[in-house]
Protein backbone atom coordinates (compact mmCIF):
# COMPACT_ATOMS: atom_id res chain seq x y z
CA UNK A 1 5.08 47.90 -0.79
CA UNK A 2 4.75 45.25 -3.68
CA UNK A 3 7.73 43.11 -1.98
CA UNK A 4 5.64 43.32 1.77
CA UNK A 5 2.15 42.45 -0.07
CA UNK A 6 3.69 39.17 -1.90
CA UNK A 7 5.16 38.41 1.63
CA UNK A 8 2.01 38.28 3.42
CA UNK A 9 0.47 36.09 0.80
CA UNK A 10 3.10 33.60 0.85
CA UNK A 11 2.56 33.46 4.34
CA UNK A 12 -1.16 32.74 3.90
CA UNK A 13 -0.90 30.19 1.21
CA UNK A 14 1.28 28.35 3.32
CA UNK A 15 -0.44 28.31 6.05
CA UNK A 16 -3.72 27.40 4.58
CA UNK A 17 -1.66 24.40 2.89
CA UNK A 18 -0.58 23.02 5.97
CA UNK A 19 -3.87 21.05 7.38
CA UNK A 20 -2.65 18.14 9.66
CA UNK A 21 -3.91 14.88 8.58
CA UNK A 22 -3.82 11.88 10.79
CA UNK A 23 -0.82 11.41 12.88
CA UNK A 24 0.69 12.62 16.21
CA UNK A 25 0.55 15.99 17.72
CA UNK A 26 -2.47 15.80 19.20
CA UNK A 27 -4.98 15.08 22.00
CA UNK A 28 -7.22 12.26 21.05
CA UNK A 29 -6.36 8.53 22.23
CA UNK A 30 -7.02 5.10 20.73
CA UNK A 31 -6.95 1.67 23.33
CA UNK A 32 -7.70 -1.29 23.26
CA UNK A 33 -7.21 -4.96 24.75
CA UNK A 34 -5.57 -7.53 22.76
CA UNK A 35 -6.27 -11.58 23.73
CA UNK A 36 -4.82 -14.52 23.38
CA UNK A 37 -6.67 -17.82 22.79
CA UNK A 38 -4.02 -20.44 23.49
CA UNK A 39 -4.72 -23.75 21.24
CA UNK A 40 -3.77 -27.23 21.09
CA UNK A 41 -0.79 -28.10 17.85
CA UNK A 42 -3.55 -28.60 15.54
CA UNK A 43 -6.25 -26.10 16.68
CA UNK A 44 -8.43 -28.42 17.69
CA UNK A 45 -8.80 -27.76 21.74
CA UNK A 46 -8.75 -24.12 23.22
CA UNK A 47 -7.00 -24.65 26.46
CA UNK A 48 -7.28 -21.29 27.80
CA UNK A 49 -7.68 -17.48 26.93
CA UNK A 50 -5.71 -14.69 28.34
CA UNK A 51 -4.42 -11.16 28.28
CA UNK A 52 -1.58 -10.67 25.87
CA UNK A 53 1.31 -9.04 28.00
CA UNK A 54 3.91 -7.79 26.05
CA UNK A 55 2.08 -7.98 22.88
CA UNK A 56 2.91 -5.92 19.95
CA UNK A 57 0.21 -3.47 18.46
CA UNK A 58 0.78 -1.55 15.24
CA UNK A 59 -0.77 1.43 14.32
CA UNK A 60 -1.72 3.03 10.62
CA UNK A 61 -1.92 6.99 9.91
CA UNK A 62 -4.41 7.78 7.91
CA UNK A 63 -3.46 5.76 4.26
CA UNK A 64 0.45 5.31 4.90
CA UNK A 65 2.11 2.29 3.45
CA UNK A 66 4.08 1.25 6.57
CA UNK A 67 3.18 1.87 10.48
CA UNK A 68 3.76 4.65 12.11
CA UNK A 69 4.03 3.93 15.42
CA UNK A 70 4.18 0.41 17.72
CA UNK A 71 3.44 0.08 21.66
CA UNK A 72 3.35 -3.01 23.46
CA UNK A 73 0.51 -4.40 26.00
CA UNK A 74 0.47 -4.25 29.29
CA UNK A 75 0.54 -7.02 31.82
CA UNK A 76 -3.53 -6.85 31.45
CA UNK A 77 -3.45 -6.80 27.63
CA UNK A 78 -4.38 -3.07 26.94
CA UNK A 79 -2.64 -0.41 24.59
CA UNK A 80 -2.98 3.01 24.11
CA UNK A 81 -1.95 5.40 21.32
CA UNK A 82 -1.84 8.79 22.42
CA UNK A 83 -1.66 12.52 21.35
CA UNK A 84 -3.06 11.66 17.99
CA UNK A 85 -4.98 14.01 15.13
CA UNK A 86 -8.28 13.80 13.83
CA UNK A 87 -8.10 11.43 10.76
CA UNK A 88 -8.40 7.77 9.88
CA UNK A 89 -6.08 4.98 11.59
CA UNK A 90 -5.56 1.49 10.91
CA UNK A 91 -4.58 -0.83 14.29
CA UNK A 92 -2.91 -3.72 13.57
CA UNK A 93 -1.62 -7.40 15.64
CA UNK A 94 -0.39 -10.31 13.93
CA UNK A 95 -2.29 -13.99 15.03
CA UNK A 96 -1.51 -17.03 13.87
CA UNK A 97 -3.97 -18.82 10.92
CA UNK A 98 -5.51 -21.57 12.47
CA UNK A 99 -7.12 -22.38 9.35
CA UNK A 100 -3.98 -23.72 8.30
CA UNK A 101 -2.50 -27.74 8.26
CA UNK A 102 -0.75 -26.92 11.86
CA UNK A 103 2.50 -28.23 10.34
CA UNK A 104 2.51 -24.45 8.43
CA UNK A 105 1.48 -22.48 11.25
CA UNK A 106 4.52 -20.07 10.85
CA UNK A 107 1.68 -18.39 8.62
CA UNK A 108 0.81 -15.03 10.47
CA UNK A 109 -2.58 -12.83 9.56
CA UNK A 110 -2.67 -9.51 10.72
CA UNK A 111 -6.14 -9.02 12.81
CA UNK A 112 -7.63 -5.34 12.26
CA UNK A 113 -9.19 -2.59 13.23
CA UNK A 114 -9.94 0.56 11.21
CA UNK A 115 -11.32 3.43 13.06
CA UNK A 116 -11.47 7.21 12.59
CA UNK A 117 -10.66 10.30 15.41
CA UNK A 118 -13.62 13.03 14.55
CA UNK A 119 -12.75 15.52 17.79
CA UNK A 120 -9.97 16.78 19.20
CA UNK A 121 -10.11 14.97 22.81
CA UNK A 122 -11.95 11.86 21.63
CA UNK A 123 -10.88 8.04 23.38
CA UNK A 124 -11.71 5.25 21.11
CA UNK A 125 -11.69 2.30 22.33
CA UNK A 126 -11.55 -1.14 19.29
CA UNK A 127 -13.09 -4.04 19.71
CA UNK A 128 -11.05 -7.03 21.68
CA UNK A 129 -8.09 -7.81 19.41
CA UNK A 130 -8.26 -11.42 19.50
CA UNK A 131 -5.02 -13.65 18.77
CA UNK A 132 -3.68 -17.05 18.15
CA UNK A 133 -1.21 -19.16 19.76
C-alpha cells in the first residue's frame, strides 16, 4: 500500500513539473512580411523596395541562447511559424547597416521583433521586417 501511494505521487509531481514553456507543439501561429529596400553602394539613393523571396527568418523560444527554428519567405515576402506554445518569442532577419562607410557593409544587424503567444489558437502578425541591400 505504501509502495502504490509513493507511486501515485511521483506521478503527480511530475506531471505538475512539466508546464510547456514557449516552443512547438502547439496551435498558435506567428507571420509576418519581411522587405527589402534595395540601395545605391553608398546608401545614398533607394532605388526600389520589394518583397524578400527566399529570405531567411529566425525565430527565438522564449529566452534560449540560439534559434530554434528558421523558415524562409515566400515569393510575396511572408513567413509563418506554426504549431507554437503560449510563451515569449523573439523573430529575427539580418539587414545590412547602412550607417556604415559602404566600403564595410559586410556588417550585418539583426532587425527584431519580440512578441508573446497569450492563447492557445492566437495568429500574430509583426510589424513589416524591413531589410537592407
Amino acid at each position: 500500500m505504501k509502495w502504490k501511494f509513493l507511486y501515485l505521487m511521483s506521478v503527480i509531481i511530475l506531471m505538475m513539473g512539466c508546464e510547456k514553456g514557449p516552443g512547438e507543439g502547439g496551435q498558435a501561429t506567428i507571420g509576418g512580411t519581411v522587405i527589402i529596400e534595395d540601395y545605391n553602394f553608398d546608401f545614398s539613393i533607394l532605388r526600389d523596395t520589394y518583397p524578400a523571396q527566399e529570405y531567411e527568418v529566425y525565430l527565438i523560444y522564449g529566452d534560449d541562447d540560439f534559434y530554434g527554428d528558421r523558415v524562409r519567405t515566400s515569393y510575396d515576402g511572408y513567413f509563418e511559424f506554426t504549431y507554437l506554445r503560449e510563451g515569449d518569442y523573439t523573430i529575427f532577419v539580418y539587414s545590412k547597416d547602412k550607417t556604415l562607410d559602404y566600403n564595410t557593409t559586410s556588417e550585418r544587424i539583426p532587425i527584431i521583433r519580440e512578441v508573446s503567444i497569450t492563447s492557445k489558437k492566437q495568429k500574430l502578425i509583426v510589424d513589416d521586417m524591413i531589410v537592407v541591400k
